[in-house]
C-alpha atoms as a PDB file:
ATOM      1  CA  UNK A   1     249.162 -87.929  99.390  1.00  0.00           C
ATOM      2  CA  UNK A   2     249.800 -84.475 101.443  1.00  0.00           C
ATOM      3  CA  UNK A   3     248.103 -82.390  99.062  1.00  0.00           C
ATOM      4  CA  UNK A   4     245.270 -84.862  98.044  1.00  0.00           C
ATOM      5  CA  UNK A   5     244.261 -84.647 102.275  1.00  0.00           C
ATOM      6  CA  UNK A   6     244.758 -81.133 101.285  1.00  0.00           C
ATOM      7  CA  UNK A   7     242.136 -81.477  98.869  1.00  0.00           C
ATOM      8  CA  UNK A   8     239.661 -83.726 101.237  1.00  0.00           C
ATOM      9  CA  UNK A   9     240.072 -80.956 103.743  1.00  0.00           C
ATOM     10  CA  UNK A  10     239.017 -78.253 101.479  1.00  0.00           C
ATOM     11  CA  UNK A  11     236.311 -80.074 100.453  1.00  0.00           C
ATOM     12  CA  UNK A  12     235.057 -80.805 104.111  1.00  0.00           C
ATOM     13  CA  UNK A  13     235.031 -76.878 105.271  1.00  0.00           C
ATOM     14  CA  UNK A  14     233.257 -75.722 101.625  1.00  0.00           C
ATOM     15  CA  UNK A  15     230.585 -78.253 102.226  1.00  0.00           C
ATOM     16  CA  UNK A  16     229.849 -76.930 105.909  1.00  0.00           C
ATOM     17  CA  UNK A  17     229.919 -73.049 104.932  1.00  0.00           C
ATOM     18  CA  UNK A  18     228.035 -73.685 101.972  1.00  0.00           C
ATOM     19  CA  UNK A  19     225.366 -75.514 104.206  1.00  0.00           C
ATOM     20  CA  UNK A  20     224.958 -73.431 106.304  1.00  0.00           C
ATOM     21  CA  UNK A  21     224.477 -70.555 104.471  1.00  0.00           C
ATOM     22  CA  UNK A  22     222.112 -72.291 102.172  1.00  0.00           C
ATOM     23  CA  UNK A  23     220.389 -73.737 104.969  1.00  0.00           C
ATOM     24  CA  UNK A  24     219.675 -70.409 107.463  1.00  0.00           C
ATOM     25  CA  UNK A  25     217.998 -68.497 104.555  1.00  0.00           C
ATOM     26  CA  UNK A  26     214.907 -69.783 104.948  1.00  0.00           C
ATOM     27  CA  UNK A  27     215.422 -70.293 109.079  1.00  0.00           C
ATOM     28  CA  UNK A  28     216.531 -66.476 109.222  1.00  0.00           C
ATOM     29  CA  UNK A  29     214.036 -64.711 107.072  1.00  0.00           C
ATOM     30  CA  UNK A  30     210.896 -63.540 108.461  1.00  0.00           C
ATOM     31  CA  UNK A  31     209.162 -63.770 105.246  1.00  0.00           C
ATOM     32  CA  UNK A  32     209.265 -67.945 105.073  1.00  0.00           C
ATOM     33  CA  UNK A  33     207.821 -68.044 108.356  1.00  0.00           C
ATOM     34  CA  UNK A  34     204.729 -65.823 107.333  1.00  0.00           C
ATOM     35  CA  UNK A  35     201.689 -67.837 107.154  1.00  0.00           C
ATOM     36  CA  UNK A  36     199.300 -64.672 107.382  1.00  0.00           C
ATOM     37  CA  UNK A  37     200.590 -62.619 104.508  1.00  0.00           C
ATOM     38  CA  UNK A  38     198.924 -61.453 101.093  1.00  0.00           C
ATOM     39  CA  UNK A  39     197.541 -64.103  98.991  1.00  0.00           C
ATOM     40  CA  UNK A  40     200.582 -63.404  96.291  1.00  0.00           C
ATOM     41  CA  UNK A  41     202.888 -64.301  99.674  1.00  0.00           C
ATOM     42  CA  UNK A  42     201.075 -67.322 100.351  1.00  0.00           C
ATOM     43  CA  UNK A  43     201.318 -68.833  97.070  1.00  0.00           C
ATOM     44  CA  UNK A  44     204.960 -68.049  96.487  1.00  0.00           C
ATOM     45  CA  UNK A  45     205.252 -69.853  99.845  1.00  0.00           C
ATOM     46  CA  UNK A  46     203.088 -72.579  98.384  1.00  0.00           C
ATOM     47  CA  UNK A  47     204.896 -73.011  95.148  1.00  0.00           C
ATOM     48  CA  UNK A  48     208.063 -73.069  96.806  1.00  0.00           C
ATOM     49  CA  UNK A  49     207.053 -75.541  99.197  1.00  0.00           C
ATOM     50  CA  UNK A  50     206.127 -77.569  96.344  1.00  0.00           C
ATOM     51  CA  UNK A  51     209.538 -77.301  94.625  1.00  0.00           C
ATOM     52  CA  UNK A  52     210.603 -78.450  97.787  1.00  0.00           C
ATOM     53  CA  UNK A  53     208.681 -81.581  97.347  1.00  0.00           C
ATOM     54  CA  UNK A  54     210.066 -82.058  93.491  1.00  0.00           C
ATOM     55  CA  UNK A  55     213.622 -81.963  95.029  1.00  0.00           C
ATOM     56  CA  UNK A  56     212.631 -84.639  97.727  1.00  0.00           C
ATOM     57  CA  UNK A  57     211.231 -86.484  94.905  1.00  0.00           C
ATOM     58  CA  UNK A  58     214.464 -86.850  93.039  1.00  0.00           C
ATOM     59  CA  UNK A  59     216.427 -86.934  95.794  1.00  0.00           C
ATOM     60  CA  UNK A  60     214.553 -90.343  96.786  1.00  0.00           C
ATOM     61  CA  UNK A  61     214.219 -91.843  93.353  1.00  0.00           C
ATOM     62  CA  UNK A  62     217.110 -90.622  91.563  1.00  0.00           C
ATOM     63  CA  UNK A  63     219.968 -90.679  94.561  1.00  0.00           C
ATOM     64  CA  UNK A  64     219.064 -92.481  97.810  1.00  0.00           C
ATOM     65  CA  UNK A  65     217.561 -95.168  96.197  1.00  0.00           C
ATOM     66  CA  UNK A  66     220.661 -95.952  93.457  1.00  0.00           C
ATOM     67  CA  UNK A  67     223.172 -94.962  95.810  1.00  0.00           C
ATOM     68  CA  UNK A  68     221.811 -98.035  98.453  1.00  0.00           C
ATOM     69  CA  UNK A  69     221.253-100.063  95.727  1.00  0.00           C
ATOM     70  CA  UNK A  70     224.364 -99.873  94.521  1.00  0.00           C
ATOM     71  CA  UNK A  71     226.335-100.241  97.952  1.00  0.00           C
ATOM     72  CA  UNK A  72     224.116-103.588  99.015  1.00  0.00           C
ATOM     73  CA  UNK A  73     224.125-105.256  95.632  1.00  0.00           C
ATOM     74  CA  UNK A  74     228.424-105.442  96.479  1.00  0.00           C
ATOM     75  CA  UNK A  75     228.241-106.994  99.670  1.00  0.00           C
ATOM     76  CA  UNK A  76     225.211-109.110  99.781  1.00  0.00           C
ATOM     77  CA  UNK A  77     226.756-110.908  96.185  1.00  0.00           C
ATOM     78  CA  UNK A  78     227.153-114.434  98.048  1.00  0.00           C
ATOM     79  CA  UNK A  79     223.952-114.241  99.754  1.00  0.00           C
ATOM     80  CA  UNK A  80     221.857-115.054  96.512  1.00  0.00           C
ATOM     81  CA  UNK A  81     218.934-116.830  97.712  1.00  0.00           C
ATOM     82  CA  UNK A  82     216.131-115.789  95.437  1.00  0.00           C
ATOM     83  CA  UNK A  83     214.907-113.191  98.606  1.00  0.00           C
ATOM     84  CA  UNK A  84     215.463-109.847  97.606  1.00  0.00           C
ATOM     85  CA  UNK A  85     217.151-108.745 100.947  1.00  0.00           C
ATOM     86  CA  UNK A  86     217.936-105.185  99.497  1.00  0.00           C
ATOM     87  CA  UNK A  87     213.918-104.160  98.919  1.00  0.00           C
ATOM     88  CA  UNK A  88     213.540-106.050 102.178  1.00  0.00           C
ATOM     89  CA  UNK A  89     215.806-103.675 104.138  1.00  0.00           C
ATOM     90  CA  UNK A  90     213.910-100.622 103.025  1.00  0.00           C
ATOM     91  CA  UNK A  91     210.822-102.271 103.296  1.00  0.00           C
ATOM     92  CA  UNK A  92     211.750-102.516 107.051  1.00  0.00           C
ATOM     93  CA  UNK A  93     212.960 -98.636 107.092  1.00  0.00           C
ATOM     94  CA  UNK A  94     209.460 -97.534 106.022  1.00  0.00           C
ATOM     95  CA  UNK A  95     207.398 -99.625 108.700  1.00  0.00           C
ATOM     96  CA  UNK A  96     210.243 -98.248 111.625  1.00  0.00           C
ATOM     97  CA  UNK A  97     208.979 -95.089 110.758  1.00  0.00           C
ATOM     98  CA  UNK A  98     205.606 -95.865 110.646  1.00  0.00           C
ATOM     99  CA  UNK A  99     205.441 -97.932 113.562  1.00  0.00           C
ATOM    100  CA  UNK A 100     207.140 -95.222 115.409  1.00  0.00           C
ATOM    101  CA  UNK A 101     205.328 -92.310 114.044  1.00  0.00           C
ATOM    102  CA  UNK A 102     201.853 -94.274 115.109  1.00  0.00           C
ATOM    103  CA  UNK A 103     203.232 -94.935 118.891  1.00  0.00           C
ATOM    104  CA  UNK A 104     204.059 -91.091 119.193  1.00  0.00           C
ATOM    105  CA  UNK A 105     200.466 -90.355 117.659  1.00  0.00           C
ATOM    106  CA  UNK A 106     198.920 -92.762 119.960  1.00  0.00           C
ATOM    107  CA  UNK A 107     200.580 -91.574 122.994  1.00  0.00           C
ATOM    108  CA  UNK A 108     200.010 -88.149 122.866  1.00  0.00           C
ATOM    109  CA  UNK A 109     196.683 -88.657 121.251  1.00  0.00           C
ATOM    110  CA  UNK A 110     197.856 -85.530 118.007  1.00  0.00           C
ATOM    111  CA  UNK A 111     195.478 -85.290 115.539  1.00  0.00           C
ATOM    112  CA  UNK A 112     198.296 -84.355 113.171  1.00  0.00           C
ATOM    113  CA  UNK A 113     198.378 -86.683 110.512  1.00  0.00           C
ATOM    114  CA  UNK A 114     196.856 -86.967 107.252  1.00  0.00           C
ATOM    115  CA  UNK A 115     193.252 -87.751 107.308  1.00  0.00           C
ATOM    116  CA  UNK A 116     192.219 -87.204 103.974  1.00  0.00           C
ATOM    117  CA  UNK A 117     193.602 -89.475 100.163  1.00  0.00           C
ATOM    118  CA  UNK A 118     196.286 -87.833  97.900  1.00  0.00           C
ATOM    119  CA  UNK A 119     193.928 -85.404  95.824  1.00  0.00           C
ATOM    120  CA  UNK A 120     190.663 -86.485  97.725  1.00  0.00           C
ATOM    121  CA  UNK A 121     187.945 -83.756  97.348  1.00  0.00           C
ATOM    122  CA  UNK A 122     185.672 -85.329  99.818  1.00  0.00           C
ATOM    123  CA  UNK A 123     183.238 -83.393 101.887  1.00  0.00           C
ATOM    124  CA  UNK A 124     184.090 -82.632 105.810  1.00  0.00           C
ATOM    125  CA  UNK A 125     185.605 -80.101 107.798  1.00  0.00           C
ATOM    126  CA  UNK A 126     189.336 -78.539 108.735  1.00  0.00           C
ATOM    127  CA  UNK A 127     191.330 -79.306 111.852  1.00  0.00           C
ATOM    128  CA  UNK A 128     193.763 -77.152 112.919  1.00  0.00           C
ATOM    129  CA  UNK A 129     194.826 -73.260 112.340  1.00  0.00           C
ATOM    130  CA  UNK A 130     194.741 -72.488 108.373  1.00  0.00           C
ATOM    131  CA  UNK A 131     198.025 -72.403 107.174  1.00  0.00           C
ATOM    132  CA  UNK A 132     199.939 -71.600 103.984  1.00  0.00           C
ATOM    133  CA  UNK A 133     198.674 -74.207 101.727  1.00  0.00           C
ATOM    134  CA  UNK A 134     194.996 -73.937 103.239  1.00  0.00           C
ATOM    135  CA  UNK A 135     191.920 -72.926 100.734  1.00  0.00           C
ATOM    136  CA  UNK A 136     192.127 -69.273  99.928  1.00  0.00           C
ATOM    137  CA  UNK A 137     188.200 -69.553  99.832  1.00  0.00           C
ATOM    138  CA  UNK A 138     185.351 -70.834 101.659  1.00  0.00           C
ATOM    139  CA  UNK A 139     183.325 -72.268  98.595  1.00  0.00           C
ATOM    140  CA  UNK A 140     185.326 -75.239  98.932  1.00  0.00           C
ATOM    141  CA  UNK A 141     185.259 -78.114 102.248  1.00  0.00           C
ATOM    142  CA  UNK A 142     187.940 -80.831 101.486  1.00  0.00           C
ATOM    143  CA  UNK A 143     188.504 -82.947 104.896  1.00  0.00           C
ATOM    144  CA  UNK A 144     192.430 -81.862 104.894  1.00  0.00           C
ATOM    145  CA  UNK A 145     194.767 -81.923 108.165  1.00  0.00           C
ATOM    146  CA  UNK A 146     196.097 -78.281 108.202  1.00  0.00           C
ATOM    147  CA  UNK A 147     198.703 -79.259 110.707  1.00  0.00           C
ATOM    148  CA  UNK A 148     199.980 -82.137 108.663  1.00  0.00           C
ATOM    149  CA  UNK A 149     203.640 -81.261 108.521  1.00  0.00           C
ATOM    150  CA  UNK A 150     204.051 -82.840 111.853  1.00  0.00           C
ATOM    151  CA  UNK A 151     207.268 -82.301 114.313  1.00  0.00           C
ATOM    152  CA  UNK A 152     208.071 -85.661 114.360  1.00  0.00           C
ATOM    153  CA  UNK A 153     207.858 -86.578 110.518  1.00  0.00           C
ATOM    154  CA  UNK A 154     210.403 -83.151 110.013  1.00  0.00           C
ATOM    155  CA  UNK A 155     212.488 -85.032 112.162  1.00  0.00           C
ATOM    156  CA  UNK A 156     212.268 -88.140 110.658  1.00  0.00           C
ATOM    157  CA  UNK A 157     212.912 -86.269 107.119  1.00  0.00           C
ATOM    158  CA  UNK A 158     216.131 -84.296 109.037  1.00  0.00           C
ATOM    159  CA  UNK A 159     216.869 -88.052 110.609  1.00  0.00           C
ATOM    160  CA  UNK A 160     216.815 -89.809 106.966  1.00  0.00           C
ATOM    161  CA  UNK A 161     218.751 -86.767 104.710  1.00  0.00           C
ATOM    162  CA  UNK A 162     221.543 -86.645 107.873  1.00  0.00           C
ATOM    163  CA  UNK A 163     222.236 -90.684 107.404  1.00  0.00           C
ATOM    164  CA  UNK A 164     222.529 -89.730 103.689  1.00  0.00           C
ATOM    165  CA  UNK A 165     225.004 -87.063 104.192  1.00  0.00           C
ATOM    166  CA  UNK A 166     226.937 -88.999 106.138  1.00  0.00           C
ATOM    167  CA  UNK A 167     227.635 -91.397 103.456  1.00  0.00           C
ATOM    168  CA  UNK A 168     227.916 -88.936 100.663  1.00  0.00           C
ATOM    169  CA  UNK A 169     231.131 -87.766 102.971  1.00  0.00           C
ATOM    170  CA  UNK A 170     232.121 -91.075 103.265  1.00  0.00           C
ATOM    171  CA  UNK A 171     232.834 -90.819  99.579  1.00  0.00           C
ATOM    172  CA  UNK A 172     234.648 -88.163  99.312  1.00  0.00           C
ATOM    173  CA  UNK A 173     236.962 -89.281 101.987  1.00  0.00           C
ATOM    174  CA  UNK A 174     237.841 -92.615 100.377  1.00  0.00           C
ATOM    175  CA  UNK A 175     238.468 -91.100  97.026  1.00  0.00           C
ATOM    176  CA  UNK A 176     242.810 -91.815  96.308  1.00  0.00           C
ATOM    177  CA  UNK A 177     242.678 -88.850  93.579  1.00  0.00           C
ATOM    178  CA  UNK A 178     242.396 -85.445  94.064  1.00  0.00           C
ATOM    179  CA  UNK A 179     240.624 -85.152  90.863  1.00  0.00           C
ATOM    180  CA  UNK A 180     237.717 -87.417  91.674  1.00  0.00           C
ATOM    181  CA  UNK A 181     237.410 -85.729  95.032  1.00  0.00           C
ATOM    182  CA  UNK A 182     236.893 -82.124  93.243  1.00  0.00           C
ATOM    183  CA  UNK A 183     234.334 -83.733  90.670  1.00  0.00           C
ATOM    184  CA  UNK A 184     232.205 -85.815  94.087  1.00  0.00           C
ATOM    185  CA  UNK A 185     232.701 -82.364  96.306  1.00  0.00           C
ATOM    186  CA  UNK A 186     231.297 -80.359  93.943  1.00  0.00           C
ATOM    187  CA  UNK A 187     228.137 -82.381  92.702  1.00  0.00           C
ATOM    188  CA  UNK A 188     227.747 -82.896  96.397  1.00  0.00           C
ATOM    189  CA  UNK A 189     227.986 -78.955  97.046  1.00  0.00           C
ATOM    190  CA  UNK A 190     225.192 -77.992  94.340  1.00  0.00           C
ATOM    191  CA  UNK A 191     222.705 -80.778  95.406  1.00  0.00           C
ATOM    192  CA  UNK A 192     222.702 -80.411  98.975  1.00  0.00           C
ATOM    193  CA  UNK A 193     222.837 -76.873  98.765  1.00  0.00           C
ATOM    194  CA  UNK A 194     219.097 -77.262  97.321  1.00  0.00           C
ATOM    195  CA  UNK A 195     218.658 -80.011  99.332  1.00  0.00           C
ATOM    196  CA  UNK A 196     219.252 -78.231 102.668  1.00  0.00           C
ATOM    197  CA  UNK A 197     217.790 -75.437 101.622  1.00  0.00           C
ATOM    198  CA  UNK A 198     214.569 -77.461 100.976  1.00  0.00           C
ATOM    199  CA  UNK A 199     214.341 -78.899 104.673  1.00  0.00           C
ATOM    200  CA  UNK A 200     215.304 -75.745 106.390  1.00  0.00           C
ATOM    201  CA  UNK A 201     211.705 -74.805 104.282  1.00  0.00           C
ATOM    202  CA  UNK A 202     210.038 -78.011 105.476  1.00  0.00           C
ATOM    203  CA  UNK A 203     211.306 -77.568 108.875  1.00  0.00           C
ATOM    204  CA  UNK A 204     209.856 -73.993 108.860  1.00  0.00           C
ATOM    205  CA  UNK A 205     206.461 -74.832 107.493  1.00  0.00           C
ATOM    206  CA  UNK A 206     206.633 -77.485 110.606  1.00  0.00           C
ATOM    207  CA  UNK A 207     206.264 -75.005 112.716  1.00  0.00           C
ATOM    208  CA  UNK A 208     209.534 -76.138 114.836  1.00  0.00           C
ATOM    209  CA  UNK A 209     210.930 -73.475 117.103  1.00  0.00           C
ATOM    210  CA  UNK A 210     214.021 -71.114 115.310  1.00  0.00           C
ATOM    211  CA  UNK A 211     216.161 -72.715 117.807  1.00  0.00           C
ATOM    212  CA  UNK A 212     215.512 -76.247 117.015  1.00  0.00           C
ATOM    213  CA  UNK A 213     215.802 -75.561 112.982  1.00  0.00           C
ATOM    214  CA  UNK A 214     218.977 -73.607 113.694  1.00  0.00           C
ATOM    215  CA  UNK A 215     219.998 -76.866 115.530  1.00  0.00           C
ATOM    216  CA  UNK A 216     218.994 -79.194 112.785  1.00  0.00           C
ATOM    217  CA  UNK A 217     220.809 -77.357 110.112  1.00  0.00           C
ATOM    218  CA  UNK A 218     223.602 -76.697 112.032  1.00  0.00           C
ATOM    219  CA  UNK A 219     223.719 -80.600 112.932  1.00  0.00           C
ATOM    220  CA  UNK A 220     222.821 -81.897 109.258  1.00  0.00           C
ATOM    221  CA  UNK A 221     225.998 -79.414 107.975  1.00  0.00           C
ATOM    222  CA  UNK A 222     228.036 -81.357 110.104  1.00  0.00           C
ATOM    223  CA  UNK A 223     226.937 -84.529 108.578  1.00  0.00           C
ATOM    224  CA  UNK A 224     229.143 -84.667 105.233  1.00  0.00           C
ATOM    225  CA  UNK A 225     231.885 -83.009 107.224  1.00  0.00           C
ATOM    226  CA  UNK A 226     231.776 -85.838 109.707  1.00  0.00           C
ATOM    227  CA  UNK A 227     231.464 -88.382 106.654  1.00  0.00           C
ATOM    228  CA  UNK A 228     234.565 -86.804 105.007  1.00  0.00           C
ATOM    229  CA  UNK A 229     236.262 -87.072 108.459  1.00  0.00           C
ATOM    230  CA  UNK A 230     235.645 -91.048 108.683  1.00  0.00           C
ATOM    231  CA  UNK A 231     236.010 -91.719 105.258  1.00  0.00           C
ATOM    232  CA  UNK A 232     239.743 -90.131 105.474  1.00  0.00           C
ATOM    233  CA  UNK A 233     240.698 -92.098 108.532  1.00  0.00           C
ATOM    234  CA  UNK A 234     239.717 -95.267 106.705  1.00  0.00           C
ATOM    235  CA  UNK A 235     241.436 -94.711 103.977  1.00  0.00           C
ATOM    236  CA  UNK A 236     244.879 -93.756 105.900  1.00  0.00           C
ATOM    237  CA  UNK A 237     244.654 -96.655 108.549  1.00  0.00           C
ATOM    238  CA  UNK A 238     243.654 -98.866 105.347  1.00  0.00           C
ATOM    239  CA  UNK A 239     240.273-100.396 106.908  1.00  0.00           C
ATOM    240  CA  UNK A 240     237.575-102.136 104.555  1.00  0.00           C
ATOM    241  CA  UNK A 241     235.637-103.104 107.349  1.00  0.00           C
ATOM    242  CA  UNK A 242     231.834-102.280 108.176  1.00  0.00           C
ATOM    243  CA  UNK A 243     230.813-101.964 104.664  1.00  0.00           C
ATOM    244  CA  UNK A 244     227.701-104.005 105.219  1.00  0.00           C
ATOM    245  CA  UNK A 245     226.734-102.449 108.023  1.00  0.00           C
ATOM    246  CA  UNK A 246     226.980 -99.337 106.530  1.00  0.00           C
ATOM    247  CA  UNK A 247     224.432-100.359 103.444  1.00  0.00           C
ATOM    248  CA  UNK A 248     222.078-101.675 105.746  1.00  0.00           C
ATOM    249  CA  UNK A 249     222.170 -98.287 107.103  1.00  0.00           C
ATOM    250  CA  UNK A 250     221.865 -96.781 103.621  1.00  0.00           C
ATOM    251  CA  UNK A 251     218.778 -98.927 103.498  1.00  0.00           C
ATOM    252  CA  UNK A 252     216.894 -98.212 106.243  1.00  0.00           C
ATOM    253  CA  UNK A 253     217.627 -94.506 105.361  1.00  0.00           C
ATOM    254  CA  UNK A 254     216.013 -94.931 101.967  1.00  0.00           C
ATOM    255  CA  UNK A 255     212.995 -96.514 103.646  1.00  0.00           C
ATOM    256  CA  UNK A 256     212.364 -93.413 105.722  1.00  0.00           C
ATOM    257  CA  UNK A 257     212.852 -91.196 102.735  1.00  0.00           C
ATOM    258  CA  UNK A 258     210.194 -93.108 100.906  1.00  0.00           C
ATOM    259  CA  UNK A 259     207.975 -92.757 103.778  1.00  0.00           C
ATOM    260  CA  UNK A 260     208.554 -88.954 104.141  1.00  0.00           C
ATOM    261  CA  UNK A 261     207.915 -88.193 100.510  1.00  0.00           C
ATOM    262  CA  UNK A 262     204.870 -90.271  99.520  1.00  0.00           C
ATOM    263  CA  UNK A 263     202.906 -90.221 102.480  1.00  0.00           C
ATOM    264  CA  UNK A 264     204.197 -86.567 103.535  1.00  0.00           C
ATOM    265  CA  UNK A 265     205.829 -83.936 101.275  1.00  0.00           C
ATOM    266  CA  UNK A 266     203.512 -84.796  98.418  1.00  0.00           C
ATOM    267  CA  UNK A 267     200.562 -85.486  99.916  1.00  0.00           C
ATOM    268  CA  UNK A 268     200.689 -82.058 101.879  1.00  0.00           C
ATOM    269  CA  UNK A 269     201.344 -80.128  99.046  1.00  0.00           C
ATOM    270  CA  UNK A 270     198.464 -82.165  97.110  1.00  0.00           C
ATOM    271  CA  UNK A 271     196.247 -81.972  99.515  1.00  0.00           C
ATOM    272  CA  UNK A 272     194.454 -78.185  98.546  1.00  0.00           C
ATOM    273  CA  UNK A 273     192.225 -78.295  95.445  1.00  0.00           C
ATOM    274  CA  UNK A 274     193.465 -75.060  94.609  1.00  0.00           C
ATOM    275  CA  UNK A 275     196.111 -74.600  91.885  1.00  0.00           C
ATOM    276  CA  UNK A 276     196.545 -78.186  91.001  1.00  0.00           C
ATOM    277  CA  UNK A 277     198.372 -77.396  87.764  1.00  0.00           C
ATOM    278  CA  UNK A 278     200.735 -75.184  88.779  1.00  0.00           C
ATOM    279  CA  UNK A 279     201.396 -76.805  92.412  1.00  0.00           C
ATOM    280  CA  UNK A 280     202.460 -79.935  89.560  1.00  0.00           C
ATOM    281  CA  UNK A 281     204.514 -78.177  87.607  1.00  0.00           C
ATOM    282  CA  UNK A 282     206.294 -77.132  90.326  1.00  0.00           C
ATOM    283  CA  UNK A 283     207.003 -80.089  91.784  1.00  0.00           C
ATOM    284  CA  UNK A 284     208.154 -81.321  88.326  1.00  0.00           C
ATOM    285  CA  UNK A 285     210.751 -78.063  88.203  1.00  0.00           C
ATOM    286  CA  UNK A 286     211.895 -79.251  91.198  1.00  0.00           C
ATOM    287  CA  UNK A 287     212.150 -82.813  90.480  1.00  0.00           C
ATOM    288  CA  UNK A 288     214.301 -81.830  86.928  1.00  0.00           C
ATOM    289  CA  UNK A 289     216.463 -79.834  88.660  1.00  0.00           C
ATOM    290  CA  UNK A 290     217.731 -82.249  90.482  1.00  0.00           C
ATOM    291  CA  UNK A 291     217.623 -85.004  87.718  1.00  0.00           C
ATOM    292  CA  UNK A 292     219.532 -82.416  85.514  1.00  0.00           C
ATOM    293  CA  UNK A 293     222.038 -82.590  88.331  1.00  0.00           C
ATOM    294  CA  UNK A 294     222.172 -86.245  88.684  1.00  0.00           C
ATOM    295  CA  UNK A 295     222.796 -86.415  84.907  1.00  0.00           C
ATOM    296  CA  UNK A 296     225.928 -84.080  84.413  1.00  0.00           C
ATOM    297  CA  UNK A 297     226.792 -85.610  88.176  1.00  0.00           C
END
């Protein structure tokens, strides 16, 4: 048992460094925060940005999703009533978010969400500053939100992947073999390493202060850490209590992820006629990588 804590401890200090490094290369370097560079800068930025949203993608389909799933299914097993309480839960994640994101908007009267569809091509004119997925040229007016990468929906995204994190530590630390904590730690290493690396990009684009993404990152490193932390105290004082309340958090995690990426990530990066096929395929390099890693995880 001494060396498998050991093991659980390793696990918890690789997952912060690796983190944070991943997650203050994009925070630290000038050239992510360019939105006034060359056009071969901004569509490196923009491709990126869409890889970005691939990863999100999978993330929400492929692991937040299951994972919740998976977790509810166990404890809501005598609670068969023909309602299906686990959609229900993230049903009521994505209209907390919503509800919430509209109160902010009306409040401080922001003009900075979406106003046009996913792909729309309608006539009308830009809000806003142009910014790195703008139109490179005038011949084109598509009624698009330049500033739609809001504050409060990168929090909400930071909010959402931090819950996750915390129970992706939480699994680690309950492991009882020191080989099944070495095969979790390192799937979880790989895929939040591009995870992290893909919000500190998101938080960027945002247009949050350095501080505040160096805070964020900092904070959503500590997340698995602090999951690894509870998850070992569990299992040594032998408690099996709060499971459900943990997969209701699960839930209305997933709900906010859903929220974030379809009404967001992808719609942002959609948004500009130009380079439609290649803004795709990068979202679907994005979206393999990770399902490559969910499929040898």
């Amino acid at each position: 048992m001494e060396y498998l804590l050991q093991v659980k401890v390793g696990a918890l200090v690789g997952l912060l460094l690796l983190t944070l490094l991943f997650g203050f290369i994009p925070a630290r370097m000038r050239w992510f925060r360019e939105t006034s560079g060359t056009e071969t800068h901004q569509k490196v930025l923009s491709f990126i940005s869409c890889f970005a949203g691939g990863v999100f993608l999978a993330a929400c389909l492929l692991d937040i999703i299951p994972d919740y799933l998976s977790d509810i299914s166990d404890q809501l097993q005598g609670l068969d009533g023909g309602f299906p309480v686990a959609e229900f839960i993230m049903a009521c994640g994505f209209f907390t978010v919503l509800i919430l994101e509209r109160i902010v908007l009306s409040c401080t009267g922001s003009r900075s969400e979406e106003t046009s569809p996913l792909l729309g091509h309608g006539h009308g004119h830009a809000h806003g500053h142009r910014s790195v997925n703008d139109m490179e040229g005038s011949a084109h007016h598509v009624h698009v939100d330049l500033q739609a990468h809001s504050s409060f929906r990168s929090f909400m995204l930071f909010l959402s992947l931090s819950l996750h994190s915390v129970f992706e530590g939480l699994a680690i630390g309950l492991q009882t073999t020191d080989a099944k904590v070495l095969e979790i730690c390192i799937a979880i290493l790989v895929h939040k390493s591009i995870i992290v690396f893909s919000l500190s990009v998101k938080l960027v684009q945002s247009a949050v202060r350095p501080a505040w993404v160096g805070i964020y990152i900092t904070v959503f490193a500590l997340m698995s850490p602090i999951g690894i932390g509870v998850g070992i105290g569990v299992s040594e004082a032998k408690l099996h209590s709060g499971a459900l309340v943990q997969g209701i958090l699960e839930g209305m995690a997933a709900g906010t992820f859903i929220y974030i990426t379809f009404l967001e990530i992808l719609p942002h990066e959609l948004n500009s006629p130009e380079r439609q096929l290649l803004k795709v395929l990068f979202i679907l390099v994005g979206f393999s990588v990770m399902a490559g890693l969910c499929f040898l995880g």
